[in-house]
N, C-alpha and C. Protein backbone atom coordinates (compact mmCIF):
# COMPACT_ATOMS: atom_id res chain seq x y z
N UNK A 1 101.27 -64.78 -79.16
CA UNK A 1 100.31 -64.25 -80.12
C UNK A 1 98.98 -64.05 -79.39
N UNK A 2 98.45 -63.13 -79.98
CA UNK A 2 96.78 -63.14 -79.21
C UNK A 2 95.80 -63.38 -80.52
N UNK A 3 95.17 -64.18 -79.65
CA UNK A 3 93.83 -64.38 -80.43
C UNK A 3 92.86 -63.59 -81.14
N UNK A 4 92.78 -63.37 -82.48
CA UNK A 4 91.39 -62.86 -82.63
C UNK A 4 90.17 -62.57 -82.30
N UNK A 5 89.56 -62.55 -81.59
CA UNK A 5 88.55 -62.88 -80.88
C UNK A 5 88.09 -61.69 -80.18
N UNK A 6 86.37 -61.86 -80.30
CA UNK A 6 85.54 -60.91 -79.95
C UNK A 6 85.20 -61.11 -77.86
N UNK A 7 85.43 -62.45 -77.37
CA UNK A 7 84.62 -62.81 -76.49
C UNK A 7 85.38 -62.68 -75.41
N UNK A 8 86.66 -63.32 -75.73
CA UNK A 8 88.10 -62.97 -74.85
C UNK A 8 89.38 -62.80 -75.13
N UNK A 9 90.26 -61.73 -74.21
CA UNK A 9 91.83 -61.63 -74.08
C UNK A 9 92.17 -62.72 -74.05
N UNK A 10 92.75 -63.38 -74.95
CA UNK A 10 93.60 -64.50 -75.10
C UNK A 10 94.72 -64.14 -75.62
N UNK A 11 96.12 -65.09 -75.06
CA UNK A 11 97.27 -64.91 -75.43
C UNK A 11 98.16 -66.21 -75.58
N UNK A 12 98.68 -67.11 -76.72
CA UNK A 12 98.78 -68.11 -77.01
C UNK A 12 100.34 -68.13 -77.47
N UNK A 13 100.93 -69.00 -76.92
CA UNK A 13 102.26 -68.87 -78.06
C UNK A 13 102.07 -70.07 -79.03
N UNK A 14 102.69 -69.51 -79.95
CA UNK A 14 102.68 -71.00 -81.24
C UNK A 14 103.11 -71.30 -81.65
N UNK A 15 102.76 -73.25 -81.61
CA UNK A 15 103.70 -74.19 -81.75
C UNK A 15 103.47 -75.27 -80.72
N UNK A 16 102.60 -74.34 -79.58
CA UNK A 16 101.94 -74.98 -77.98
C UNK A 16 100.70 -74.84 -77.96
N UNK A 17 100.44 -76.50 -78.04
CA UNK A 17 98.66 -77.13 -77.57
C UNK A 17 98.17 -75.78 -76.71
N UNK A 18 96.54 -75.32 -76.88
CA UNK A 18 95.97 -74.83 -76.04
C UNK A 18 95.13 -75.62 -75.04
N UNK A 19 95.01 -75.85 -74.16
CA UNK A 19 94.06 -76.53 -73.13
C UNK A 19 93.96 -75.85 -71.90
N UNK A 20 93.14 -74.81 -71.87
CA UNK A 20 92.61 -74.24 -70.42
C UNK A 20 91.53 -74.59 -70.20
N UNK A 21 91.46 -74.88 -69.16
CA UNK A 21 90.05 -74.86 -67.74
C UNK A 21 89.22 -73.50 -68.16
N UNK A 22 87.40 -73.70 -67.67
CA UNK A 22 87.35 -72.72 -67.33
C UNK A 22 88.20 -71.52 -66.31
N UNK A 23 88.35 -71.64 -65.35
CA UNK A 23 89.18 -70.71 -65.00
C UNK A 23 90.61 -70.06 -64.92
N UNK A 24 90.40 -70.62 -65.94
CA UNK A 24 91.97 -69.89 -66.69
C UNK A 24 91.57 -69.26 -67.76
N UNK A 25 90.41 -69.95 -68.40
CA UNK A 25 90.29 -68.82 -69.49
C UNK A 25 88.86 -67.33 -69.04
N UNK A 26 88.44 -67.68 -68.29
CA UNK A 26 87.16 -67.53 -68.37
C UNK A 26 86.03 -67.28 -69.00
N UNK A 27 86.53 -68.80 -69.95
CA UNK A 27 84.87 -69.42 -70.89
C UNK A 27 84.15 -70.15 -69.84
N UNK A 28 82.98 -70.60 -70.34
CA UNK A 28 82.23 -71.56 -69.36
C UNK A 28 82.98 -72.94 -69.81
N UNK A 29 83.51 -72.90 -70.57
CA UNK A 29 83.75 -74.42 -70.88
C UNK A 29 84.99 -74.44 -71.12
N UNK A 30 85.46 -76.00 -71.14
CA UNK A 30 87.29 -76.14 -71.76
C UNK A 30 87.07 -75.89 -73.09
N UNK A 31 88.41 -75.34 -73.23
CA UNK A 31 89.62 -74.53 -74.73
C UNK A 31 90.43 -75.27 -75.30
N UNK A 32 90.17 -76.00 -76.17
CA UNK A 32 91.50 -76.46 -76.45
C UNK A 32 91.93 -76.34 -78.09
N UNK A 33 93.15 -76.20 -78.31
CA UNK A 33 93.51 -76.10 -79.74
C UNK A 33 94.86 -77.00 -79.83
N UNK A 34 95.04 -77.91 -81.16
CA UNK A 34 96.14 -78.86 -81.31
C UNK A 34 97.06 -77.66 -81.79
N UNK A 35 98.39 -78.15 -80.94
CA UNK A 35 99.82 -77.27 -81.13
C UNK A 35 100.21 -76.95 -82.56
N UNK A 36 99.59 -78.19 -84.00
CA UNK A 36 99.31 -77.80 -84.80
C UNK A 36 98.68 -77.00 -85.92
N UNK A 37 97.65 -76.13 -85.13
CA UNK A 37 96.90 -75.28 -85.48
C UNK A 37 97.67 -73.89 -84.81
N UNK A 38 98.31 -73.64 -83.93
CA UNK A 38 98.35 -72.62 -83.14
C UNK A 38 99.53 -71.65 -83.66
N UNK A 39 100.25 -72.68 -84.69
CA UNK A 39 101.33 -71.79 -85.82
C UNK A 39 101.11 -71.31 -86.59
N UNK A 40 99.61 -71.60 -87.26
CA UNK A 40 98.77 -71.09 -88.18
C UNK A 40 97.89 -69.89 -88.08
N UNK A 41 98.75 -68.76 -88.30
CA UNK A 41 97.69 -67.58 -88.06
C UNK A 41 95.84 -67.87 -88.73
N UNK A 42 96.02 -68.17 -89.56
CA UNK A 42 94.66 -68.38 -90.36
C UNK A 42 93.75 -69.23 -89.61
N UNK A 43 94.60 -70.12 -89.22
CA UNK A 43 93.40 -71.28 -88.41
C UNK A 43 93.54 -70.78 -87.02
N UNK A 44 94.22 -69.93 -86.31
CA UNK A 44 93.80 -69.61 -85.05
C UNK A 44 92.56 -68.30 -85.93
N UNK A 45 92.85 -67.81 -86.60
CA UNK A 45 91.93 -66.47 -86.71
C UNK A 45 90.56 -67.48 -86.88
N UNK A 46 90.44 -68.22 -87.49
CA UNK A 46 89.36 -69.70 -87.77
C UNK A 46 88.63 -69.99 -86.07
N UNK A 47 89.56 -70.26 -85.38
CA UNK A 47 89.28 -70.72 -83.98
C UNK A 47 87.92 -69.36 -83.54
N UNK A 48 89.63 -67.87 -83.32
CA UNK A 48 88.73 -67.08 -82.98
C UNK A 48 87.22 -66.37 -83.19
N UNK A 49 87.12 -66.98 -84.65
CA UNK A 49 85.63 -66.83 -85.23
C UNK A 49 84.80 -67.84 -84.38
N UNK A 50 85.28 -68.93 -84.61
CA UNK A 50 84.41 -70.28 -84.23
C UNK A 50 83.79 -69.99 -82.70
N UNK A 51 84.95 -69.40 -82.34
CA UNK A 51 85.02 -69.57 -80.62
C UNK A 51 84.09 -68.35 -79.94
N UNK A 52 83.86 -67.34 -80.88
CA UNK A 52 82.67 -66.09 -80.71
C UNK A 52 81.46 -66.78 -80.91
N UNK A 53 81.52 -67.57 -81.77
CA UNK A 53 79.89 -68.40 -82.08
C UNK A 53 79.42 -69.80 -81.46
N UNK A 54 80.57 -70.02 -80.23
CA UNK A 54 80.31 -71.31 -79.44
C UNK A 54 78.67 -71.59 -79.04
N UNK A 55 78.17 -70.47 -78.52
CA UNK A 55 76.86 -71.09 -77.55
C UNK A 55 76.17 -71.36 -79.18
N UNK A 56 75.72 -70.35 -80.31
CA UNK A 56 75.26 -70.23 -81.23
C UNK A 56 75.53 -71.57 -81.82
N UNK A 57 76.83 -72.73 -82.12
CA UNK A 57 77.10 -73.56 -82.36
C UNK A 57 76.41 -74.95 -81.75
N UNK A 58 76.13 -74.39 -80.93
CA UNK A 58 76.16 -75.71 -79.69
C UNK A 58 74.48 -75.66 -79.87
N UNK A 59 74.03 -74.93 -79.90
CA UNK A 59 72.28 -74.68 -80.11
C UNK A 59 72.30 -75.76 -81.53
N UNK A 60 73.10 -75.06 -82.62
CA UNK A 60 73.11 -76.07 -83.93
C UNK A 60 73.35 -77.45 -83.66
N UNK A 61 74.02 -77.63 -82.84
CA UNK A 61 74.36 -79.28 -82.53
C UNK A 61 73.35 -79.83 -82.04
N UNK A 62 72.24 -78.90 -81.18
CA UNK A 62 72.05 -79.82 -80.19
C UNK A 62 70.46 -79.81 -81.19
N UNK A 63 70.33 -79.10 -82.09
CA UNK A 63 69.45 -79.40 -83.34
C UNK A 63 69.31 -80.77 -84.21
N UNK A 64 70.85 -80.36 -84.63
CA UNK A 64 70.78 -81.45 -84.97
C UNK A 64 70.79 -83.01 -84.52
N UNK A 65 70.84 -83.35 -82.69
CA UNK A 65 70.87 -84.25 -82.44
C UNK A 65 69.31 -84.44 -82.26
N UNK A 66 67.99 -83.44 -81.93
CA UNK A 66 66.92 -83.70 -82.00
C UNK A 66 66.89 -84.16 -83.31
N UNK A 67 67.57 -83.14 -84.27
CA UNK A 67 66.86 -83.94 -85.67
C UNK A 67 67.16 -85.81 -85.85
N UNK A 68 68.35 -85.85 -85.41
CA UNK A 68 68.65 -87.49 -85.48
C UNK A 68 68.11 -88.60 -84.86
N UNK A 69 67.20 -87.56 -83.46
CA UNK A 69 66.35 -88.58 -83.06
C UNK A 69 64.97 -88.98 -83.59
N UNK A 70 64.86 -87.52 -84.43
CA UNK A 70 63.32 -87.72 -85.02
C UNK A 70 63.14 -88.60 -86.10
N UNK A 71 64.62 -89.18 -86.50
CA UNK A 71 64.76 -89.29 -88.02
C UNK A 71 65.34 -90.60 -87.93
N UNK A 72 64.86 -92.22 -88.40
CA UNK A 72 65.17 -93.22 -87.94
C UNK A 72 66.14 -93.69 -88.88
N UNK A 73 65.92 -93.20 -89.95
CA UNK A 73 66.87 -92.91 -91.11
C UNK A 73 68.42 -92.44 -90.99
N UNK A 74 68.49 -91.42 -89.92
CA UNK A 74 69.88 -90.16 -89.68
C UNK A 74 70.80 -91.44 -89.11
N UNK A 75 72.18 -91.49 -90.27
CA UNK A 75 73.28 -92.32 -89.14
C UNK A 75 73.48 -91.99 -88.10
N UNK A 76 72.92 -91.26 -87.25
CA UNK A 76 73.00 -90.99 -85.56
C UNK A 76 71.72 -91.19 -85.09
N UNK A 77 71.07 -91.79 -85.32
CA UNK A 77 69.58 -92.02 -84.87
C UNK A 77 70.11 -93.28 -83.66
N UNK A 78 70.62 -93.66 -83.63
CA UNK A 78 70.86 -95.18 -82.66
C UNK A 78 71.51 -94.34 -82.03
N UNK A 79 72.51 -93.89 -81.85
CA UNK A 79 73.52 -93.56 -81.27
C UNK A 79 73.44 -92.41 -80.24
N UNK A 80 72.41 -91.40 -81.07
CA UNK A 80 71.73 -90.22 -79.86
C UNK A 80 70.73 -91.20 -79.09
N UNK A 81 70.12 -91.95 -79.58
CA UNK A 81 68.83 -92.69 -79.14
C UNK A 81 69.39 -93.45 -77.71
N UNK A 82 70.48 -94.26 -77.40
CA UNK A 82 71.30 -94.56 -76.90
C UNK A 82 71.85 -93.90 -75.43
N UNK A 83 72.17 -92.88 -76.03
CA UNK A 83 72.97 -91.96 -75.21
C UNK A 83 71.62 -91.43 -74.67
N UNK A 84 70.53 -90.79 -75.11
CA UNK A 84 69.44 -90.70 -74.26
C UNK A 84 69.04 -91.97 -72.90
N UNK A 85 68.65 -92.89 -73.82
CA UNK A 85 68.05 -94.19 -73.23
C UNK A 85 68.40 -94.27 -71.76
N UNK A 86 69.92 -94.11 -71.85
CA UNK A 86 70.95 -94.33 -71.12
C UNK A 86 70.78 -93.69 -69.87
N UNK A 87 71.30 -92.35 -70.12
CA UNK A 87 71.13 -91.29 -68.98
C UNK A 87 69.51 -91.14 -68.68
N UNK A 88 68.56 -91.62 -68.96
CA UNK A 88 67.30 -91.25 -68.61
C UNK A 88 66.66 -92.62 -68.24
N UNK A 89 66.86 -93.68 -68.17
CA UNK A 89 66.68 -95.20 -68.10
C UNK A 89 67.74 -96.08 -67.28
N UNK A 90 69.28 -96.03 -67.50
CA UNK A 90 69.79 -97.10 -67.10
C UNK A 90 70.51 -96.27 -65.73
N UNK A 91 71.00 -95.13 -65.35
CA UNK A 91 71.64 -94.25 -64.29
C UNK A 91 70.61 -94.47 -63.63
N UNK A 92 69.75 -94.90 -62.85
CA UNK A 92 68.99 -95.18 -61.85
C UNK A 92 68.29 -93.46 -61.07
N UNK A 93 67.35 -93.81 -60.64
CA UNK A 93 66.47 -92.54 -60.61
C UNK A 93 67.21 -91.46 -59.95
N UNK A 94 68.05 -91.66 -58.93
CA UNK A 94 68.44 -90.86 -58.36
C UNK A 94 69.51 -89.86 -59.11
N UNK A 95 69.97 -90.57 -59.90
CA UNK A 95 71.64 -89.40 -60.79
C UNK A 95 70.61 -89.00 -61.42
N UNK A 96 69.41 -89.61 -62.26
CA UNK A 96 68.75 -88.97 -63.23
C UNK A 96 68.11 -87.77 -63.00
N UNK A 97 67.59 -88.24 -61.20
CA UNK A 97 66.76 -86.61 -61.09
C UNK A 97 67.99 -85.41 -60.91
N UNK A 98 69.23 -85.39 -60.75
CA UNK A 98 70.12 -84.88 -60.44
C UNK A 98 70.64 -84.15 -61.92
N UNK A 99 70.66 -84.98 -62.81
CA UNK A 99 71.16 -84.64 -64.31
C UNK A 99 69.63 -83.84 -64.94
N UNK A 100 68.75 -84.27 -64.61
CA UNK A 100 67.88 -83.34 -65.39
C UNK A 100 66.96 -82.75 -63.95
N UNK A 101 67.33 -82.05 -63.54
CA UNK A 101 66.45 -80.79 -62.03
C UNK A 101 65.46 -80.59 -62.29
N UNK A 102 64.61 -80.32 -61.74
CA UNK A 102 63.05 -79.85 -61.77
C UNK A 102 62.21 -80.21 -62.97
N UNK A 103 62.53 -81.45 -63.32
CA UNK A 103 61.55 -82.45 -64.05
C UNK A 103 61.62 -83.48 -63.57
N UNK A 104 60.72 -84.51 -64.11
CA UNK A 104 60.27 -85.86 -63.77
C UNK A 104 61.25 -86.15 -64.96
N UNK A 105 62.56 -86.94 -64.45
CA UNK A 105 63.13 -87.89 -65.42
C UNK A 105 62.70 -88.81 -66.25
N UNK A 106 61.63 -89.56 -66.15
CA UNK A 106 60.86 -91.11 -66.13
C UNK A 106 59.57 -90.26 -67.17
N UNK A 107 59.69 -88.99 -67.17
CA UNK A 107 58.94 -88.66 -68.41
C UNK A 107 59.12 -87.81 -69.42
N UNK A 108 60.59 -87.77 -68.93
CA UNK A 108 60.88 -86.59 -70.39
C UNK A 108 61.19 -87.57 -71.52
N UNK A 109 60.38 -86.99 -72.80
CA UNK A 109 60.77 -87.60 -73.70
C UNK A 109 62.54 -87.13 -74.51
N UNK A 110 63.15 -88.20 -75.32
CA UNK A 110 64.59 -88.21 -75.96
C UNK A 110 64.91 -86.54 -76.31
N UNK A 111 63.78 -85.99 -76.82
CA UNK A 111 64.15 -84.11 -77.71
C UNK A 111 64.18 -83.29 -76.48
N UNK A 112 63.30 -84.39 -75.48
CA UNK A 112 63.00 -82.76 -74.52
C UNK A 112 64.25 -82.84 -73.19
N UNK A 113 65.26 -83.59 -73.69
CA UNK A 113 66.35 -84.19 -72.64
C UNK A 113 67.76 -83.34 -73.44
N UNK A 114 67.29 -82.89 -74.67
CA UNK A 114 68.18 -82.33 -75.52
C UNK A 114 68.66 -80.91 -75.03
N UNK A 115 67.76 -80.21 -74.20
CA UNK A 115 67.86 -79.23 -73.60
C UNK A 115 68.46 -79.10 -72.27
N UNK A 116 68.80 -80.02 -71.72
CA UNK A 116 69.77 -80.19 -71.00
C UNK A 116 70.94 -80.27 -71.27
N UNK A 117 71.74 -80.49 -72.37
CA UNK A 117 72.58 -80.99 -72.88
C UNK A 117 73.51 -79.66 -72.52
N UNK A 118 74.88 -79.81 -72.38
CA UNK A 118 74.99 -78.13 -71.91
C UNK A 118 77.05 -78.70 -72.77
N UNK A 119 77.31 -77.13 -73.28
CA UNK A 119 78.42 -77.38 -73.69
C UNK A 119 80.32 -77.44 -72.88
N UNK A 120 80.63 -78.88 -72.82
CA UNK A 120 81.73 -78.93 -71.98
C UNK A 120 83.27 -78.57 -72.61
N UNK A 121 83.21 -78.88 -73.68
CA UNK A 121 84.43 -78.16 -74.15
C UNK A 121 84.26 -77.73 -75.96
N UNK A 122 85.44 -76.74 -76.31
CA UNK A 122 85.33 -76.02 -77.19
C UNK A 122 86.60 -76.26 -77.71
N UNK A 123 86.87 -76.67 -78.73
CA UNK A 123 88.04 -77.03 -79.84
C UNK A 123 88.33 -77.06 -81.16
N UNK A 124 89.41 -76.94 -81.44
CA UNK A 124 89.87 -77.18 -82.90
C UNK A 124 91.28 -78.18 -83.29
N UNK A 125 91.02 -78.75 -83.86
CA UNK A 125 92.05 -79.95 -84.67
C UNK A 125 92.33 -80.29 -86.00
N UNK A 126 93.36 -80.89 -86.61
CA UNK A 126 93.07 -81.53 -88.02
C UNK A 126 92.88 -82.86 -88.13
N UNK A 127 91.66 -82.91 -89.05
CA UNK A 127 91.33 -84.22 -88.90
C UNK A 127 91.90 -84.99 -89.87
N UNK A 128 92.44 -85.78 -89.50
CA UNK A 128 93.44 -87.29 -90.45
C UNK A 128 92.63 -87.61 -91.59
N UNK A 129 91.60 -87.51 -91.66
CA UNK A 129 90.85 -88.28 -92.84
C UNK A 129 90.75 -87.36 -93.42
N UNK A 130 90.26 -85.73 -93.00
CA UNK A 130 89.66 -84.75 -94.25
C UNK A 130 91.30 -83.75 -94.55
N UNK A 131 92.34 -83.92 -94.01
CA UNK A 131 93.24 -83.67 -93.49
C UNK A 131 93.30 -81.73 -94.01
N UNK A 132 92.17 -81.66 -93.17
CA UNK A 132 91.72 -80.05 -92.66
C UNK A 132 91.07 -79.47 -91.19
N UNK A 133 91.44 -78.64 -91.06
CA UNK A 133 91.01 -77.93 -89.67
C UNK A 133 89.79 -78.02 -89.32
N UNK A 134 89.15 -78.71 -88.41
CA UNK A 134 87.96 -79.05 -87.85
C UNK A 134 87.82 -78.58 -86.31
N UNK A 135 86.50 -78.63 -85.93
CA UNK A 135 86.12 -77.83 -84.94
C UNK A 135 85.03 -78.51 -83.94
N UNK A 136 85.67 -78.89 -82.65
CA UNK A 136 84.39 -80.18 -82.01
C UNK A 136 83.97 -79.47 -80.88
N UNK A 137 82.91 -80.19 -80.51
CA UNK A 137 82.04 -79.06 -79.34
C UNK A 137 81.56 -80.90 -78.41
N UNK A 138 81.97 -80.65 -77.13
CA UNK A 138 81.92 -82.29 -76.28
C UNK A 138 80.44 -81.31 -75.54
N UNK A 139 79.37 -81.98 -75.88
CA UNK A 139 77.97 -81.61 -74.80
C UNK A 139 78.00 -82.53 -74.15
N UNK A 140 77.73 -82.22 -73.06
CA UNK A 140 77.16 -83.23 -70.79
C UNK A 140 75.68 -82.93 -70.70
N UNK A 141 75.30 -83.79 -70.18
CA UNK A 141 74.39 -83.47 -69.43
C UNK A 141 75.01 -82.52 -67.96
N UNK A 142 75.82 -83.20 -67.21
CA UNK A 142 76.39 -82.79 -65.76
C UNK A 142 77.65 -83.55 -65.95
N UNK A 143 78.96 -82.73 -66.28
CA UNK A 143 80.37 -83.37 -66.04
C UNK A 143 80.31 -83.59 -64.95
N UNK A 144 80.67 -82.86 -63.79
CA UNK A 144 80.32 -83.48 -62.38
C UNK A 144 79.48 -85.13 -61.98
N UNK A 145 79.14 -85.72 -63.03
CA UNK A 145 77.63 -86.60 -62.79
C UNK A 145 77.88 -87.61 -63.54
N UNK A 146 78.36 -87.47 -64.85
CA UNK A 146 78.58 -88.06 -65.95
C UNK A 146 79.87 -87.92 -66.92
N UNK A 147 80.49 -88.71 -67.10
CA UNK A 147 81.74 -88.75 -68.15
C UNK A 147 81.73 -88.74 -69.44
N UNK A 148 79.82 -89.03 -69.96
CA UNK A 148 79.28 -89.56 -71.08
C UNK A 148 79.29 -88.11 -71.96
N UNK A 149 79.58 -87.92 -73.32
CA UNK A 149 79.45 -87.16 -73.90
C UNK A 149 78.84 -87.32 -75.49
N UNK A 150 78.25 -86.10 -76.17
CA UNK A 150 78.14 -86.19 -77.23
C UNK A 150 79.05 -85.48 -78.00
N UNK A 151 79.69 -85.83 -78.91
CA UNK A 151 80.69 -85.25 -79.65
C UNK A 151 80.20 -84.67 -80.92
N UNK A 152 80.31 -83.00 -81.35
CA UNK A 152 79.89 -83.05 -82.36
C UNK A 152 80.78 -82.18 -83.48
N UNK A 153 81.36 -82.62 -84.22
CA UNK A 153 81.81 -82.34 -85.20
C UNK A 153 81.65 -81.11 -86.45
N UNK A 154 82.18 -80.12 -86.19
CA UNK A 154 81.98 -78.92 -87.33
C UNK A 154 82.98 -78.73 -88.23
N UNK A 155 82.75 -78.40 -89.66
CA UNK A 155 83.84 -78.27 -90.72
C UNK A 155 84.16 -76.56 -90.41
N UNK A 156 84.86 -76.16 -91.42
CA UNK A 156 85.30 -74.62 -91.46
C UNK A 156 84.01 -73.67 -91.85
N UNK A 157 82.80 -74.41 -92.59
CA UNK A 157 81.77 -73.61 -93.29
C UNK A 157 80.41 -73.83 -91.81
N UNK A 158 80.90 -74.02 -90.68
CA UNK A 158 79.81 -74.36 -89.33
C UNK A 158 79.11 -75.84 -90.22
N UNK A 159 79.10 -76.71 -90.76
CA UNK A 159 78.33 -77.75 -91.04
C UNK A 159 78.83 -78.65 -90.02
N UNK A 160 77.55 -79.56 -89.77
CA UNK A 160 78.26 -80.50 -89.19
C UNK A 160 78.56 -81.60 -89.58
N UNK A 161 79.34 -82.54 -89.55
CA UNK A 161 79.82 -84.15 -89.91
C UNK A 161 79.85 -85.10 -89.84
N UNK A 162 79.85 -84.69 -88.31
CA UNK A 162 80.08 -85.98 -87.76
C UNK A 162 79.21 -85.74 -86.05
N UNK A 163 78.46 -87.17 -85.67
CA UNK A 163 78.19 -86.78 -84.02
C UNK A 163 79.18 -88.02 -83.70
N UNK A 164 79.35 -88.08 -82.64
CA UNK A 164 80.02 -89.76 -81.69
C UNK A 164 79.73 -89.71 -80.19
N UNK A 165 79.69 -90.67 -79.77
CA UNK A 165 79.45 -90.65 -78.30
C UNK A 165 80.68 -91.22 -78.12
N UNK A 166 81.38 -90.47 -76.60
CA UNK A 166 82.49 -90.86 -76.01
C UNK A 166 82.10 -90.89 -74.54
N UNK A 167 83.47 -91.66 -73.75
CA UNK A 167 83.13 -91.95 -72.17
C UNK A 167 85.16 -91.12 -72.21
């Protein structure tokens, strides 16, 4: 089957997980779709929407993780706060000047580290709890550098849900 999609020739059979590399697909980032979605014309046509509005998505995420830092209130306020702290405080000066280039690590503040954040992979799944087609976007600072990610969670209407930090 081929994908819907405005951004790239894609060609999928279904019934089989998607997971390409950038250079297999040639997105900037990993692809992946659960083998359960990929039988579903509707939710791949879902993907192929989603997957035209990746960078546009990932700007929204990375909004909303400034907003969670501004906001001591937001259930992700610790958790972005954290994942900042972390990569800008505990990675020792040298990965830090490496993960954020041509700034002073030791003075960027938590929002202005948000802009680094760059998108590593692009997906869709069903999630067990809402037991509907969902859509996650993993932001790095530097995969090469770091394993640490922010996970952020989109429903079918672009809202988001959920953030998590993973290693």
């Amino acid at each position: 089957m081929k994908l819907n999609c405005k951004r790239i020739d894609f060609t999928y059979t279904p019934g089989e997980e998607i997971f390409n590399f950038p250079e297999e697909s040639g997105l900037p980032f990993i692809f992946d779709v659960e083998e359960e979605l990929t039988g579903d014309p509707a939710a791949m046509d879902a993907v192929g929407e989603m997957l035209d509005e990746a960078e546009e998505l990932a700007e929204k995420a990375k909004a909303a993780i400034q907003g969670a830092l501004a906001d001591e209130d937001s259930p992700y306020h610790s958790l972005v706060t954290y994942f900042m702290q972390f990569h800008r405080d505990d990675v020792g000066p040298d990965i830090a000047a490496e993960l954020f280039p041509g700034s002073d690590p030791a003075k960027l503040s938590f929002a202005e580290m948000v802009d680094f954040l760059r998108l590593k992979r692009f997906g869709s799944l069903v999630d067990d709890e809402m037991d509907q087609q969902v859509f996650i976007m993993d932001l790095s600072f530097n995969p090469e550098i770091t394993d640490e990610l922010l996970v952020v969670y989109f429903d079918s209407n672009q809202e988001i849900f959920c953030i998590t930090h993973e290693s």
